[in-house]
Protein backbone atom coordinates (compact mmCIF):
# COMPACT_ATOMS: atom_id res chain seq x y z
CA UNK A 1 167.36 100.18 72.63
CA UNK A 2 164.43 102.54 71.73
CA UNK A 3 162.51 100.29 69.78
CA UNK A 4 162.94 97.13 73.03
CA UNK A 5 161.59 100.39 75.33
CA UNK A 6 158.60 100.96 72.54
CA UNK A 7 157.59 97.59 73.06
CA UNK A 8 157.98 96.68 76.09
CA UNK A 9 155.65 100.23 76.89
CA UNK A 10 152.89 98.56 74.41
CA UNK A 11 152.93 95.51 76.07
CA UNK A 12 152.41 97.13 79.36
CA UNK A 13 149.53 99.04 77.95
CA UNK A 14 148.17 95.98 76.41
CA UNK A 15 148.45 94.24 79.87
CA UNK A 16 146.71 96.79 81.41
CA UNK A 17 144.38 97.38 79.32
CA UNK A 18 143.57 93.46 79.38
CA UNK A 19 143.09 93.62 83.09
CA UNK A 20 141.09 97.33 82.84
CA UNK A 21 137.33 96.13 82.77
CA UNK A 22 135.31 98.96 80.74
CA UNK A 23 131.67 98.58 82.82
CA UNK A 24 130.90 101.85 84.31
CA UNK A 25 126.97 100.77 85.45
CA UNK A 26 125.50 97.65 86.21
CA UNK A 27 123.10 96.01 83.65
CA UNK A 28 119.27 96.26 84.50
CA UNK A 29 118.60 92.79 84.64
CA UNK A 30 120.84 92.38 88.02
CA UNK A 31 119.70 95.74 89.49
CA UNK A 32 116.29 94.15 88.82
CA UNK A 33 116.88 90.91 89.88
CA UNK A 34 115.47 90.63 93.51
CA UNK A 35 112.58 93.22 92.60
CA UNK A 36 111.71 90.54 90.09
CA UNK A 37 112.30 87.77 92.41
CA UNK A 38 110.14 89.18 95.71
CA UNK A 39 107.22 90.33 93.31
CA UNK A 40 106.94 87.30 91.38
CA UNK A 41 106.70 85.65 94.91
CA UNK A 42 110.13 83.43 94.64
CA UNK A 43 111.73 82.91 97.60
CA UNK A 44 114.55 80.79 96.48
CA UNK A 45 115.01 83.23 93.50
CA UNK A 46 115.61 86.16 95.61
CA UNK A 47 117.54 84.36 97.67
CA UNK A 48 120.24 83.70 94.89
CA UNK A 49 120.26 87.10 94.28
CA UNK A 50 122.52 87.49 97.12
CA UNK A 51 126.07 86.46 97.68
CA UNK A 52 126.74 83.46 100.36
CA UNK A 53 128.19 85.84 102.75
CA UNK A 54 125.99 88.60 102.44
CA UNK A 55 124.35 90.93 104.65
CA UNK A 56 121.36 92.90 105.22
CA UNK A 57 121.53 96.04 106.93
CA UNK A 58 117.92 96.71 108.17
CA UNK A 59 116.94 100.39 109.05
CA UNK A 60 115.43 98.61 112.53
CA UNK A 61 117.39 95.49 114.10
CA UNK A 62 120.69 93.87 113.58
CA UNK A 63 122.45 92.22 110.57
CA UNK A 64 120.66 89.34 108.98
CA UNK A 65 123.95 87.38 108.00
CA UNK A 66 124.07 84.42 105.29
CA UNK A 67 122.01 82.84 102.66
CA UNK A 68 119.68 81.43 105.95
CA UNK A 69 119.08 84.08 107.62
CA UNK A 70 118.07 86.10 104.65
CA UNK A 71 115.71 83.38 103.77
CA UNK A 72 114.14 83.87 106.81
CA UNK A 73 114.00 87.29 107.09
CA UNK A 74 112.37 87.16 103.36
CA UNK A 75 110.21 84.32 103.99
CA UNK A 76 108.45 86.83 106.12
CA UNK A 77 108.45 89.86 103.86
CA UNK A 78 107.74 87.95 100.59
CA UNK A 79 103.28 88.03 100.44
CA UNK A 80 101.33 87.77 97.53
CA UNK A 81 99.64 90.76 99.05
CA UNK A 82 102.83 92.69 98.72
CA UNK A 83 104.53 94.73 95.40
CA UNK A 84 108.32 95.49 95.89
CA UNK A 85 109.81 98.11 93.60
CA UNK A 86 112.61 99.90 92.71
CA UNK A 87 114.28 102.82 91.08
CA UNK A 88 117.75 102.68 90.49
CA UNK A 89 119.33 106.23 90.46
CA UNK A 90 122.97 105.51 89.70
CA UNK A 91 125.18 102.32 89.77
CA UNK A 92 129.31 102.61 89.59
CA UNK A 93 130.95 99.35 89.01
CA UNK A 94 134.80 99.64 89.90
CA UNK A 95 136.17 96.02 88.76
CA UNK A 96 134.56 93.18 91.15
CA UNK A 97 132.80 95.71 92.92
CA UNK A 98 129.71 97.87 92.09
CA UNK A 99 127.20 100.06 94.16
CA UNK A 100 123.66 100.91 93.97
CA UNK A 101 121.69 103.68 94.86
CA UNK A 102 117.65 104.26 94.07
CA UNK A 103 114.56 104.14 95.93
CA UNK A 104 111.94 101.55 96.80
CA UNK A 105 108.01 101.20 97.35
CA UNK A 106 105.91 98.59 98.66
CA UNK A 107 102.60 98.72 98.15
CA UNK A 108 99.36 96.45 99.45
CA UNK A 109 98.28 95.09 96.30
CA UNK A 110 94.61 94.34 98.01
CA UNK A 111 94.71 98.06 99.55
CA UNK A 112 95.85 99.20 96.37
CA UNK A 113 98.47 101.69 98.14
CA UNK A 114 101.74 102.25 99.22
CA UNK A 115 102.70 101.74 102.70
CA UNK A 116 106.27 101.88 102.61
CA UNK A 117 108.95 104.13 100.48
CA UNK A 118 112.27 105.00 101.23
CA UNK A 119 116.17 104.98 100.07
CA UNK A 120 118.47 101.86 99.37
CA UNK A 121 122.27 101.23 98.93
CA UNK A 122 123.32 98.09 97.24
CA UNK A 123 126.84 96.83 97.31
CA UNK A 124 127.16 94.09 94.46
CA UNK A 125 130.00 91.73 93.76
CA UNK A 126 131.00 89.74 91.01
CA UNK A 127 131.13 85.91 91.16
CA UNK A 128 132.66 84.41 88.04
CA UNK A 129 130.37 86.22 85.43
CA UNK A 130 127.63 87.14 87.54
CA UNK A 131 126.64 89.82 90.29
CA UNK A 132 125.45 89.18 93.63
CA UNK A 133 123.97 91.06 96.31
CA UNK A 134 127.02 91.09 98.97
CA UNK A 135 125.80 94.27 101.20
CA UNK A 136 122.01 95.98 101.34
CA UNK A 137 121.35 98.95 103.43
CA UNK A 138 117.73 100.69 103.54
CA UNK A 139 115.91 103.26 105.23
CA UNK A 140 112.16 104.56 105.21
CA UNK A 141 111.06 107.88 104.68
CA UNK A 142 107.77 106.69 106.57
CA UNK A 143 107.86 107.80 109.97
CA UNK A 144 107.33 105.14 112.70
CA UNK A 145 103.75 104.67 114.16
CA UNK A 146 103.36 106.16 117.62
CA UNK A 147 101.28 104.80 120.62
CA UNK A 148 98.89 106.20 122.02
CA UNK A 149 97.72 104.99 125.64
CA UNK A 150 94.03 105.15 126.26
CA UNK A 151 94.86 105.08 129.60
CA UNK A 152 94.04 108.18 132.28
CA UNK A 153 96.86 110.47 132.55
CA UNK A 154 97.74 109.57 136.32
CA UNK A 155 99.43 112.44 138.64
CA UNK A 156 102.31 112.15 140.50
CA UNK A 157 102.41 113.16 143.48
């Protein structure tokens, strides 16, 4: 009876030990995957970075939903006058499911300066052997321009 309880115990280990995936971080080539994509000016590259029901979260607006309305939304960030780039600062893969967190820059390539920096989260999801982008959230750390009126003050009265 001991020894049918000894194996059956390594066969459960061995089961779930088959199932246990052992990445803890995501590779660089799919954290740098729509970087490379949006500065190479690719549209339809960076938009199979990103899983058919994905979404991004802009800091401004509402959800852009979907494979077309990302390639929209891209179509209209993705210039040859524009760098994208990206510093990952930690990844955590836990089995289908991995997250992102780094910073980003775009800078005017014709300017020669940065005009936009901030934080990103990345939620990542694995299709068959591959990641895709299923979830991106960012934020800028540059604070929004302000009008000015040039205008009379009026008074009320």
């Amino acid at each position: 009876m001991k020894r049918v309880t000894f194996v059956i115990c390594i066969l459960c280990v061995a089961a779930i030990s088959s199932c246990a995936r052992t990445d803890t971080t995501l590779p660089s080539d799919v954290t740098s995957a729509l970087e490379q994509a949006i500065t190479s000016h690719d549209l339809k590259a960076s938009v199979a970075v990103f899983a058919d029901d994905a979404q991004i979260l802009p800091e401004h607006g509402p959800a852009i939903r979907g494979r077309q309305e990302i390639e929209a939304y891209l179509q209209d960030t993705i210039t040859p006058n524009a760098q994208y780039g990206t510093d990952t600062e930690m990844t955590l893969v836990n089995g289908d499911l991995a997250v992102e967190q780094g910073r980003y820059r775009i800078r005017n390539v014709r300017r020669g300066a940065d005009v936009e920096e901030g934080k990103y989260l990345n939620v990542w999801r694995r299709s068959g052997t591959s990641w895709k982008l299923y979830r991106m959230i960012y934020n800028t750390d540059v604070e929004p321009r302000t009008e000015v009126s040039v205008e009379p003050a009026r008074e009320q009265g």
